[in-house]
PDB file of N, CA and C in Angstrom:
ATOM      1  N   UNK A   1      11.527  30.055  16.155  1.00  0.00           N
ATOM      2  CA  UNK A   1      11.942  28.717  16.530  1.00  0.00           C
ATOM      3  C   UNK A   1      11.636  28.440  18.004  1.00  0.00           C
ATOM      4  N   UNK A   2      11.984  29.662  18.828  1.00  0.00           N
ATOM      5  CA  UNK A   2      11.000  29.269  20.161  1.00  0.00           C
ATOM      6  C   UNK A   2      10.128  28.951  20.533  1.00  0.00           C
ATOM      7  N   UNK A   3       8.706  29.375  19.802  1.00  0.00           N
ATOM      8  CA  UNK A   3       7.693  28.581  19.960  1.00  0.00           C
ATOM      9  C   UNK A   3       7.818  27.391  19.537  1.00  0.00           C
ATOM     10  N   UNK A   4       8.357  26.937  18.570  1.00  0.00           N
ATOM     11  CA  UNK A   4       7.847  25.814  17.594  1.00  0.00           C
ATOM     12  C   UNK A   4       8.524  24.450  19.296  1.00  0.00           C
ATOM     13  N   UNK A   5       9.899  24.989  19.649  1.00  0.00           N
ATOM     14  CA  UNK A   5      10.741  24.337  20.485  1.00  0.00           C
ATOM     15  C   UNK A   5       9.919  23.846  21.967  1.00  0.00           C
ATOM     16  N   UNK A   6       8.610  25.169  22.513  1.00  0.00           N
ATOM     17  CA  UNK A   6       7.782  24.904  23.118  1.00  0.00           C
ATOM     18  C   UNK A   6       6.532  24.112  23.144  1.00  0.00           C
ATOM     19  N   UNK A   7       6.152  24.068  21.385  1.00  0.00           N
ATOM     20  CA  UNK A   7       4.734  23.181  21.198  1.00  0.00           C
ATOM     21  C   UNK A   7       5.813  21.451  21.211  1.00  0.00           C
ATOM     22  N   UNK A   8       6.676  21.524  20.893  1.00  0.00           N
ATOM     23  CA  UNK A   8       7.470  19.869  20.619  1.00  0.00           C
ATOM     24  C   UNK A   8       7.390  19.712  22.156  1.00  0.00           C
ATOM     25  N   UNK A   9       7.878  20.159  23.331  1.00  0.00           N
ATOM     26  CA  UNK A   9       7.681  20.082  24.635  1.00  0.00           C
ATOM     27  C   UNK A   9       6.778  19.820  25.279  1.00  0.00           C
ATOM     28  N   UNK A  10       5.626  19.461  24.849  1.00  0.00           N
ATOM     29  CA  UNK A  10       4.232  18.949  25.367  1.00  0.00           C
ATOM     30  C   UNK A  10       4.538  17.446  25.173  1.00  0.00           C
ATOM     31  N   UNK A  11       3.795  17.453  26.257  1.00  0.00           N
ATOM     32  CA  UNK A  11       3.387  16.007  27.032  1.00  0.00           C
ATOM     33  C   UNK A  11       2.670  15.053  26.364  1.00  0.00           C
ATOM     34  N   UNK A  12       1.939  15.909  24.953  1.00  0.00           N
ATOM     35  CA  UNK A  12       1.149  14.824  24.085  1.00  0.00           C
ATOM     36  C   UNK A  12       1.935  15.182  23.200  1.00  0.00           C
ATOM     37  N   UNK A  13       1.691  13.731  22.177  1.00  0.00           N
ATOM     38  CA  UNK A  13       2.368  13.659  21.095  1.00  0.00           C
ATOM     39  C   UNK A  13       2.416  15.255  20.072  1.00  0.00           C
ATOM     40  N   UNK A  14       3.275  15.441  19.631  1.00  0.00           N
ATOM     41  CA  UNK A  14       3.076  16.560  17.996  1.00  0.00           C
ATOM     42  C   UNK A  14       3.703  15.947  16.972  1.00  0.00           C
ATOM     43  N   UNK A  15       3.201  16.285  15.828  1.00  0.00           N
ATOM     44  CA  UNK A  15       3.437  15.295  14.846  1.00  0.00           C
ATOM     45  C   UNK A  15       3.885  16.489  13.663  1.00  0.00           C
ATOM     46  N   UNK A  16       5.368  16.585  13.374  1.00  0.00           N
ATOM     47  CA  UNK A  16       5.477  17.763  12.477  1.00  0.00           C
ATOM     48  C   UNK A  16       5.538  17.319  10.790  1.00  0.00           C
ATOM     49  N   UNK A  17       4.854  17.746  10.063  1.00  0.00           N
ATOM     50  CA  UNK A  17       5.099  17.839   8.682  1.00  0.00           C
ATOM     51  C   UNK A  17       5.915  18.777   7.803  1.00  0.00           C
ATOM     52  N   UNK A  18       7.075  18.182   7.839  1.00  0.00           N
ATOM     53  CA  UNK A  18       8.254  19.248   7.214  1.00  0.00           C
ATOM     54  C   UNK A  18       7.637  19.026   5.710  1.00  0.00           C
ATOM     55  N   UNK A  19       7.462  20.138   5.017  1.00  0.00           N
ATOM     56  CA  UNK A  19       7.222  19.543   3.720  1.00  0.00           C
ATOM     57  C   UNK A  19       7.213  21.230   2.516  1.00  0.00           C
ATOM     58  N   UNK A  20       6.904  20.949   1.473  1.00  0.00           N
ATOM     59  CA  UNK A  20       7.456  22.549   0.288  1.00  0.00           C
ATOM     60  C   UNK A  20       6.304  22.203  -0.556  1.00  0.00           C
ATOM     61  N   UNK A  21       6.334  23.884  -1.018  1.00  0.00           N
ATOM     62  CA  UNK A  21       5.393  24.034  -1.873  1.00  0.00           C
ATOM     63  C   UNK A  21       5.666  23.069  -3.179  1.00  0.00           C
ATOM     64  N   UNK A  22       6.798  23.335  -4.043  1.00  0.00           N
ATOM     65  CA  UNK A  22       6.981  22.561  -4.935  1.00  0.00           C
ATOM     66  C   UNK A  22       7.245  20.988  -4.771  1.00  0.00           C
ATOM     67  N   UNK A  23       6.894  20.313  -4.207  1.00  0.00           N
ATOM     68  CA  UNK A  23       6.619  19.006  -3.430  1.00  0.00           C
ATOM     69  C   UNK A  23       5.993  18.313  -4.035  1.00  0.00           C
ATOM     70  N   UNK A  24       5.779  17.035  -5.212  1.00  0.00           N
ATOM     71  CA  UNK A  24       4.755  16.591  -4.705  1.00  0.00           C
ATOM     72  C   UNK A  24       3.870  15.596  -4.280  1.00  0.00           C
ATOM     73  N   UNK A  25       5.090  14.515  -3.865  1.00  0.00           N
ATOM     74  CA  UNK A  25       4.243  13.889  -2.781  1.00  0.00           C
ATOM     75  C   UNK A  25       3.711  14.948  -1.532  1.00  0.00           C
ATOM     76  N   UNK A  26       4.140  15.848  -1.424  1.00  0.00           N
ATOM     77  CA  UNK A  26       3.480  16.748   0.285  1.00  0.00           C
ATOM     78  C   UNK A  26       2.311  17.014  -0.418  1.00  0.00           C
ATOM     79  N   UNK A  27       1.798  16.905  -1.868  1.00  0.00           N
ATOM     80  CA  UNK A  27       0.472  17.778  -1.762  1.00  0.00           C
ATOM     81  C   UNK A  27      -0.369  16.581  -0.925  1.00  0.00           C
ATOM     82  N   UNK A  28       0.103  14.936  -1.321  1.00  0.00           N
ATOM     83  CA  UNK A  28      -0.865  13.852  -0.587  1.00  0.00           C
ATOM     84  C   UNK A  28      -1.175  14.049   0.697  1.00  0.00           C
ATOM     85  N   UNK A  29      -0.255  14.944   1.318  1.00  0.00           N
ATOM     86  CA  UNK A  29      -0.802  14.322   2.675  1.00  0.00           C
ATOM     87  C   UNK A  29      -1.250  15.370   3.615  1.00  0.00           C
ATOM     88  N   UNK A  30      -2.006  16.981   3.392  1.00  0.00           N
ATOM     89  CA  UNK A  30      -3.386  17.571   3.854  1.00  0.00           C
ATOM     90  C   UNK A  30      -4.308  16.541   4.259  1.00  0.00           C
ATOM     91  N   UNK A  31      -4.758  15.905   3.171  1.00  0.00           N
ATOM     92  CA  UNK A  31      -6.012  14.637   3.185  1.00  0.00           C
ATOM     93  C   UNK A  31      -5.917  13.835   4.597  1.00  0.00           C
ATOM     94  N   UNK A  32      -4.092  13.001   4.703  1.00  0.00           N
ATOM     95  CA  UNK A  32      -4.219  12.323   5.153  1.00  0.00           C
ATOM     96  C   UNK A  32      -4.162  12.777   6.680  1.00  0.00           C
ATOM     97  N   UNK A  33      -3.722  13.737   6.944  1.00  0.00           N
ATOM     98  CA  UNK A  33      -3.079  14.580   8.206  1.00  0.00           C
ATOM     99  C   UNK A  33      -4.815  15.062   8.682  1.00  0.00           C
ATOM    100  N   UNK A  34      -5.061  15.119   7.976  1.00  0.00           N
ATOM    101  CA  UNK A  34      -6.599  15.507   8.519  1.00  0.00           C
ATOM    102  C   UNK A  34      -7.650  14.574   9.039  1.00  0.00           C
ATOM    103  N   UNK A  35      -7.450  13.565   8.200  1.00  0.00           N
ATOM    104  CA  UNK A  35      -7.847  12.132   8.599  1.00  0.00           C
ATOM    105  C   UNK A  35      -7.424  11.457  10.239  1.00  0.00           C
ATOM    106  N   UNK A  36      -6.153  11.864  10.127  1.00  0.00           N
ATOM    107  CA  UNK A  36      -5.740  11.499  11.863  1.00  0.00           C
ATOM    108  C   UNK A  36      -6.363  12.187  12.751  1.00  0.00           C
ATOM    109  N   UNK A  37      -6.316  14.017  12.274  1.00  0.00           N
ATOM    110  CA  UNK A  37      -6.970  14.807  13.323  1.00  0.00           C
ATOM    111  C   UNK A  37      -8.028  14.297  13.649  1.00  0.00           C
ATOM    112  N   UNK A  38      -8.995  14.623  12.688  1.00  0.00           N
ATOM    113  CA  UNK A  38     -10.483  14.039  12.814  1.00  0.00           C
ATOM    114  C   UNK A  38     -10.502  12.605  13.584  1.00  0.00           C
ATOM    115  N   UNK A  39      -9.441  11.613  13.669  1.00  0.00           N
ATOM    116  CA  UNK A  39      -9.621  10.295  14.209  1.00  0.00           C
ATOM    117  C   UNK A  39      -9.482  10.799  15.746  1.00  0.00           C
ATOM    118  N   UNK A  40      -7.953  11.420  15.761  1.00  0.00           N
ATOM    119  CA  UNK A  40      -7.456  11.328  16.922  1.00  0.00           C
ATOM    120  C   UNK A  40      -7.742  12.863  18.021  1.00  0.00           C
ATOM    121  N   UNK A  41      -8.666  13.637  17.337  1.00  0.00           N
ATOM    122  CA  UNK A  41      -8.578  14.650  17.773  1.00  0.00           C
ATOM    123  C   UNK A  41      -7.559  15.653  19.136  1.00  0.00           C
ATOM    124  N   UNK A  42      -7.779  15.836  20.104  1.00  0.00           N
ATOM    125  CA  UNK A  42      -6.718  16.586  20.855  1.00  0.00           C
ATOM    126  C   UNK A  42      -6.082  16.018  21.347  1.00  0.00           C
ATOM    127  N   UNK A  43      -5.763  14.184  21.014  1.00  0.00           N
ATOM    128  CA  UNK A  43      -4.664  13.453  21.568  1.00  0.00           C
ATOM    129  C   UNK A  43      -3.294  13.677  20.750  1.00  0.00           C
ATOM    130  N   UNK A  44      -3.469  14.359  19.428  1.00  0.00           N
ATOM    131  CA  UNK A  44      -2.187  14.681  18.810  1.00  0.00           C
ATOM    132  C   UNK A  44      -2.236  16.367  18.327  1.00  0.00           C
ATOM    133  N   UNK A  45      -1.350  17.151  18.707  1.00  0.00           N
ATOM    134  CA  UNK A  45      -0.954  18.256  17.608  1.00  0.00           C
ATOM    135  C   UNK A  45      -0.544  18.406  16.117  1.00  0.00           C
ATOM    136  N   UNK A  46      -0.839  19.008  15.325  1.00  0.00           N
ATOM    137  CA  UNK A  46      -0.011  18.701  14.327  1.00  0.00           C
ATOM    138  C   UNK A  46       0.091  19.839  13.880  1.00  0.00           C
ATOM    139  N   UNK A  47       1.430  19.685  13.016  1.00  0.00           N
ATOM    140  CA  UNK A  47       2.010  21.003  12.950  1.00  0.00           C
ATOM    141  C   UNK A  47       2.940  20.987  11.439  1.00  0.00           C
ATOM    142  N   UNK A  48       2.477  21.706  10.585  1.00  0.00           N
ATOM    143  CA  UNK A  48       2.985  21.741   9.033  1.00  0.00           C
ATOM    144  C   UNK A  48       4.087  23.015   9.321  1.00  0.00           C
ATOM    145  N   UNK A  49       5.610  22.694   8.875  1.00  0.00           N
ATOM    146  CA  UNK A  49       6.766  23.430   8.331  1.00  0.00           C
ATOM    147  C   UNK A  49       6.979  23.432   6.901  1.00  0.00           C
ATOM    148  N   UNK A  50       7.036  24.572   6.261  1.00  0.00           N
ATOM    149  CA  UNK A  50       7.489  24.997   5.251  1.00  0.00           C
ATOM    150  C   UNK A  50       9.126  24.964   5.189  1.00  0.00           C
ATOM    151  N   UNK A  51       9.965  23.921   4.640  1.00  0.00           N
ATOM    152  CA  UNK A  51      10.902  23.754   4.574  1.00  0.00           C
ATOM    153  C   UNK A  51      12.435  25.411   4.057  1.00  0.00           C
ATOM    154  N   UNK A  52      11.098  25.561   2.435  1.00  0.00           N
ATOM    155  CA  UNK A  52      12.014  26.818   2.188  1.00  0.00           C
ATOM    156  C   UNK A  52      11.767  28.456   3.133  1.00  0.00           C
ATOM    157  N   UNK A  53      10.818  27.973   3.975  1.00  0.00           N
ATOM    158  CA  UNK A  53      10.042  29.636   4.784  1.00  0.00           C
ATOM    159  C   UNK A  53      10.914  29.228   5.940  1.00  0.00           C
ATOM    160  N   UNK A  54      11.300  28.307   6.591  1.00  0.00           N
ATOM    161  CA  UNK A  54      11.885  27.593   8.148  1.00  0.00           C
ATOM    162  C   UNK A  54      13.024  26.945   7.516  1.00  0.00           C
ATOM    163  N   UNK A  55      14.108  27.411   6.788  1.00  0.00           N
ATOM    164  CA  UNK A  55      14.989  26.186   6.672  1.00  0.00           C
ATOM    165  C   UNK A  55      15.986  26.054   7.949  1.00  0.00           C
ATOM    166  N   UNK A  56      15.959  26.951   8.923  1.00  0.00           N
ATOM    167  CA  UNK A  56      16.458  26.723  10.292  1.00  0.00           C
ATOM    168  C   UNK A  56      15.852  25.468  10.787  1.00  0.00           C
ATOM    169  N   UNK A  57      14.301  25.683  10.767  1.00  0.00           N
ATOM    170  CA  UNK A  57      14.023  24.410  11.322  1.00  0.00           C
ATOM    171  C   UNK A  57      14.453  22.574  10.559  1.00  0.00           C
ATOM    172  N   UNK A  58      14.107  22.980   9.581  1.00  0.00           N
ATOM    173  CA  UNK A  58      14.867  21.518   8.534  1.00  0.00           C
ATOM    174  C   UNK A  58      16.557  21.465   8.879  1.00  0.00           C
ATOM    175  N   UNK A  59      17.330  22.303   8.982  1.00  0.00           N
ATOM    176  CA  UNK A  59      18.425  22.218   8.812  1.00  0.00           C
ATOM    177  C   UNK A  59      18.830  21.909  10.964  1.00  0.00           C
ATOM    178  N   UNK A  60      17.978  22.199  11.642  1.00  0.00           N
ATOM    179  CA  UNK A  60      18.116  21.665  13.113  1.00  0.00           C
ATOM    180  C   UNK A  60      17.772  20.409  12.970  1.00  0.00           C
ATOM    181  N   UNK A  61      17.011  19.670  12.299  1.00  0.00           N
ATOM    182  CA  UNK A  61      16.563  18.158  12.695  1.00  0.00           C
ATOM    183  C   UNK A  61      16.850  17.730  11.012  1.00  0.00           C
ATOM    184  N   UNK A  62      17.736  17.948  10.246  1.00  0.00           N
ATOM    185  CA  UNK A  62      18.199  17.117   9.251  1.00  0.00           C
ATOM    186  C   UNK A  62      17.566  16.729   8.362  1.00  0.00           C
ATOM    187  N   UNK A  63      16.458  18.046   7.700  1.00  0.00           N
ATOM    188  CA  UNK A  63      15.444  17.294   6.951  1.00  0.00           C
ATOM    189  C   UNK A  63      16.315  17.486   5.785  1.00  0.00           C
ATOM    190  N   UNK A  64      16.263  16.627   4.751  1.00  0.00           N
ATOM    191  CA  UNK A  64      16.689  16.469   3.695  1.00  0.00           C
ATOM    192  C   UNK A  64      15.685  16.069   2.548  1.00  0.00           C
ATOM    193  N   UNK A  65      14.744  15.466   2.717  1.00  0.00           N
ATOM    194  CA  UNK A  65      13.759  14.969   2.145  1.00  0.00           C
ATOM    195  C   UNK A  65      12.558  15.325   2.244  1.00  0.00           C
ATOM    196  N   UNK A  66      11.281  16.026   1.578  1.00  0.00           N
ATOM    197  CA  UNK A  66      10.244  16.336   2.028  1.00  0.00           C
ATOM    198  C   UNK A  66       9.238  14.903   0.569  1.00  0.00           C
ATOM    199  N   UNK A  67       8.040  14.958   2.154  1.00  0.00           N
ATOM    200  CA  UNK A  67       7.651  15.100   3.160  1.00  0.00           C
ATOM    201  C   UNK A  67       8.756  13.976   3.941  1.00  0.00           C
ATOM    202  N   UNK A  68       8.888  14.295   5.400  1.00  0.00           N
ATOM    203  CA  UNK A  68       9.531  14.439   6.314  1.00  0.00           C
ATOM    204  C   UNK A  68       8.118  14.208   7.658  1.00  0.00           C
ATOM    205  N   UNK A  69       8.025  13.458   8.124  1.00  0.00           N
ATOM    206  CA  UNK A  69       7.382  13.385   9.412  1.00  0.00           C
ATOM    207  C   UNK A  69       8.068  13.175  10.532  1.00  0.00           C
ATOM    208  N   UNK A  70       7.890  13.803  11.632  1.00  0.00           N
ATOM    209  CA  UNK A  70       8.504  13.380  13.000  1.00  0.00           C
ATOM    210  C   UNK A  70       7.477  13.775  14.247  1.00  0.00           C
ATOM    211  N   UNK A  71       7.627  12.966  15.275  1.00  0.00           N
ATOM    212  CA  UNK A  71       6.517  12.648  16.367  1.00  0.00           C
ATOM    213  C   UNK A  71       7.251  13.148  17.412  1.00  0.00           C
ATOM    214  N   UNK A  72       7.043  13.942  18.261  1.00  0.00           N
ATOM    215  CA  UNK A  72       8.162  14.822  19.293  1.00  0.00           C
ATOM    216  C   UNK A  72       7.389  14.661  20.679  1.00  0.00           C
ATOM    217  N   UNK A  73       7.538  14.439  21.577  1.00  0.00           N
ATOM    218  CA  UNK A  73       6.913  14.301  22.950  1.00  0.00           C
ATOM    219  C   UNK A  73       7.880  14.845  23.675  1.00  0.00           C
ATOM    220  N   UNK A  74       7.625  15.186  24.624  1.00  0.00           N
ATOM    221  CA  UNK A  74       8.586  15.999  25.747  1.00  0.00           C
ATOM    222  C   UNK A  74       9.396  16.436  25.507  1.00  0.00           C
ATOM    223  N   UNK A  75       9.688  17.431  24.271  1.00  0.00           N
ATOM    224  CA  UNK A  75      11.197  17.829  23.187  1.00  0.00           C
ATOM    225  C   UNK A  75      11.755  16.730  22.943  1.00  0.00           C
ATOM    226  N   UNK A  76      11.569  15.577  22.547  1.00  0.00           N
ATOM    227  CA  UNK A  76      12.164  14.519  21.857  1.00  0.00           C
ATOM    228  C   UNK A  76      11.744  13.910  21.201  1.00  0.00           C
ATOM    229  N   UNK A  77      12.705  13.552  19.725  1.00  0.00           N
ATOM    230  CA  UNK A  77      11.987  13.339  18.832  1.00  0.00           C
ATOM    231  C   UNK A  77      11.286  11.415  19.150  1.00  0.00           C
ATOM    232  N   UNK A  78      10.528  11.057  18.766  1.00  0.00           N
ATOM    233  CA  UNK A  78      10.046   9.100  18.979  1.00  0.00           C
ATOM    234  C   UNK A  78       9.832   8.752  17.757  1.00  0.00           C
ATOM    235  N   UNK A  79       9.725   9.440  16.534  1.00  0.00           N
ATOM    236  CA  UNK A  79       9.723   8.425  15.414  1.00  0.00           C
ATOM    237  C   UNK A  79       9.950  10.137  14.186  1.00  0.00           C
ATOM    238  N   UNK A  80      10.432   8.922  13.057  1.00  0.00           N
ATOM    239  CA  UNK A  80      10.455   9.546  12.227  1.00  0.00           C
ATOM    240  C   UNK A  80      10.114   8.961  11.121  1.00  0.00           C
ATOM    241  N   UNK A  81       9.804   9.588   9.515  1.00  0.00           N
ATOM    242  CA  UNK A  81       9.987   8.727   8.456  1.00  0.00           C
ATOM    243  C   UNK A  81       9.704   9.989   7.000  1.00  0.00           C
ATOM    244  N   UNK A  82      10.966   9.637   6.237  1.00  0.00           N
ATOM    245  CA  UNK A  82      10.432  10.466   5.201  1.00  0.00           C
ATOM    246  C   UNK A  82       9.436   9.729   3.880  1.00  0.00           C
ATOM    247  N   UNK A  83       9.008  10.439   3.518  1.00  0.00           N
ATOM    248  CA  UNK A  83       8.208  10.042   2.613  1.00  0.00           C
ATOM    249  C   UNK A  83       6.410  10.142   3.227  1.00  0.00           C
ATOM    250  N   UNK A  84       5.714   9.728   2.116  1.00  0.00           N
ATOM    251  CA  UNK A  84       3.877   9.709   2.454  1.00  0.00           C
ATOM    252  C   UNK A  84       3.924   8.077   3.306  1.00  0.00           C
ATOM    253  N   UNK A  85       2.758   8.303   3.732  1.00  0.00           N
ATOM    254  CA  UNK A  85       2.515   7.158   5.321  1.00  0.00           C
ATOM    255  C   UNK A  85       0.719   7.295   5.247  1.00  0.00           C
ATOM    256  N   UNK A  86       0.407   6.157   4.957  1.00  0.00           N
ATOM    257  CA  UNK A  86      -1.132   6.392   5.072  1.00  0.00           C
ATOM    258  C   UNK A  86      -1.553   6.647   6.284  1.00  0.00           C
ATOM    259  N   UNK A  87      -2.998   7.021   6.700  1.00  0.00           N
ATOM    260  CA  UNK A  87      -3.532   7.180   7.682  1.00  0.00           C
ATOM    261  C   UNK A  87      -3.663   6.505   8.999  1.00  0.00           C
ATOM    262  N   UNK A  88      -4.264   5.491   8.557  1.00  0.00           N
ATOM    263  CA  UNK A  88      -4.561   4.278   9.694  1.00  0.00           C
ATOM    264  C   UNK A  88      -2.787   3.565  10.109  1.00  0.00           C
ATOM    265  N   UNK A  89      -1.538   3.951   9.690  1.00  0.00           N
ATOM    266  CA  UNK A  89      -0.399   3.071   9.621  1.00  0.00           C
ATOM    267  C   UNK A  89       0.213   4.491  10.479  1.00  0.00           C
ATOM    268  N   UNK A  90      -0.323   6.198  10.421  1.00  0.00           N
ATOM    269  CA  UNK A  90       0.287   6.914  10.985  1.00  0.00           C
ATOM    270  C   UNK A  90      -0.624   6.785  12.331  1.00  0.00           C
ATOM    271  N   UNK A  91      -1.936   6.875  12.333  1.00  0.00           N
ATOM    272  CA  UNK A  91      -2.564   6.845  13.771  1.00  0.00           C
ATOM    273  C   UNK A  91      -1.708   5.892  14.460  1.00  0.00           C
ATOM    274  N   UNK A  92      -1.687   4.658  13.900  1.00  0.00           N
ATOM    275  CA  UNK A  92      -0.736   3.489  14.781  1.00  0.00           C
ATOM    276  C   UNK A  92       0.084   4.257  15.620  1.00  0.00           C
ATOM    277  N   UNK A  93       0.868   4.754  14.672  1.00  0.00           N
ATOM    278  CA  UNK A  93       2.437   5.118  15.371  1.00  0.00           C
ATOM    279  C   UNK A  93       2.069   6.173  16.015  1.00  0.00           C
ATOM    280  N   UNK A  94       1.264   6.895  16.197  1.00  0.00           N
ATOM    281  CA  UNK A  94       1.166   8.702  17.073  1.00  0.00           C
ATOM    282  C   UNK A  94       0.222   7.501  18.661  1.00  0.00           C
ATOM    283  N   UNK A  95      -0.065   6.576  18.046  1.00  0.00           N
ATOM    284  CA  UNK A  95      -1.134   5.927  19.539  1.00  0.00           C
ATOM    285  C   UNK A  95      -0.118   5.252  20.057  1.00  0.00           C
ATOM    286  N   UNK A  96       0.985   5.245  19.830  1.00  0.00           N
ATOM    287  CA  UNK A  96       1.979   4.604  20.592  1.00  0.00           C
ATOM    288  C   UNK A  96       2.658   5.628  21.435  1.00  0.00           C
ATOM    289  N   UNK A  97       2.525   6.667  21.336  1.00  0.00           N
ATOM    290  CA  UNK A  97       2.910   8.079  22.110  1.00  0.00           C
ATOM    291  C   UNK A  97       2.017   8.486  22.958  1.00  0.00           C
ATOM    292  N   UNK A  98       0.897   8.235  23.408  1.00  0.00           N
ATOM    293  CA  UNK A  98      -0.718   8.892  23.607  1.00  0.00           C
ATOM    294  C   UNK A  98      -0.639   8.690  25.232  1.00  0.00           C
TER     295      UNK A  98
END
């Protein structure tokens, strides 16, 4: 959890994907999470949690729902939303952090 507490502490956006194997809206969104990278390349981190492998981490920020997105800048969280989020509607929101 220390690292994870250090990559959220950067100055550029990170964008975490809480999400489970048996999931499956989370299988949608590899595709789409990749789609941002490739857009936005090293202006965002992103970072996939395994809910049942990390449930420390779900159970510190209240995930209840997978998929689960949250946008963390300087250890704080700036947006959240559960559920799938298309591409071009998540770049929006991570370019509002940038």
């Amino acid at each position: 959890m220390a690292n994870f507490q250090e990559m959220i502490a950067s100055n550029k956006p990170v964008l975490v994907d809480f999400s489970a194997e048996w999931c499956g809206p989370c299988k949608m969104m590899p595709p789409i999470l990749k789609q941002v990278k490739d857009a936005m390349g090293e202006k965002v981190t992103i970072i996939k949690i395994d809910i049942d492998k990390n449930p420390q981490a779900a159970d510190a920020y209240k995930v209840q729902s997978v998929p689960t997105l949250m946008i963390f800048k300087n250890g704080q969280t700036k947006w959240r939303q559960s559920g799938v989020i298309q591409a071009g509607e998540l770049q929006r929101v991570i370019s509002q952090f940038v």
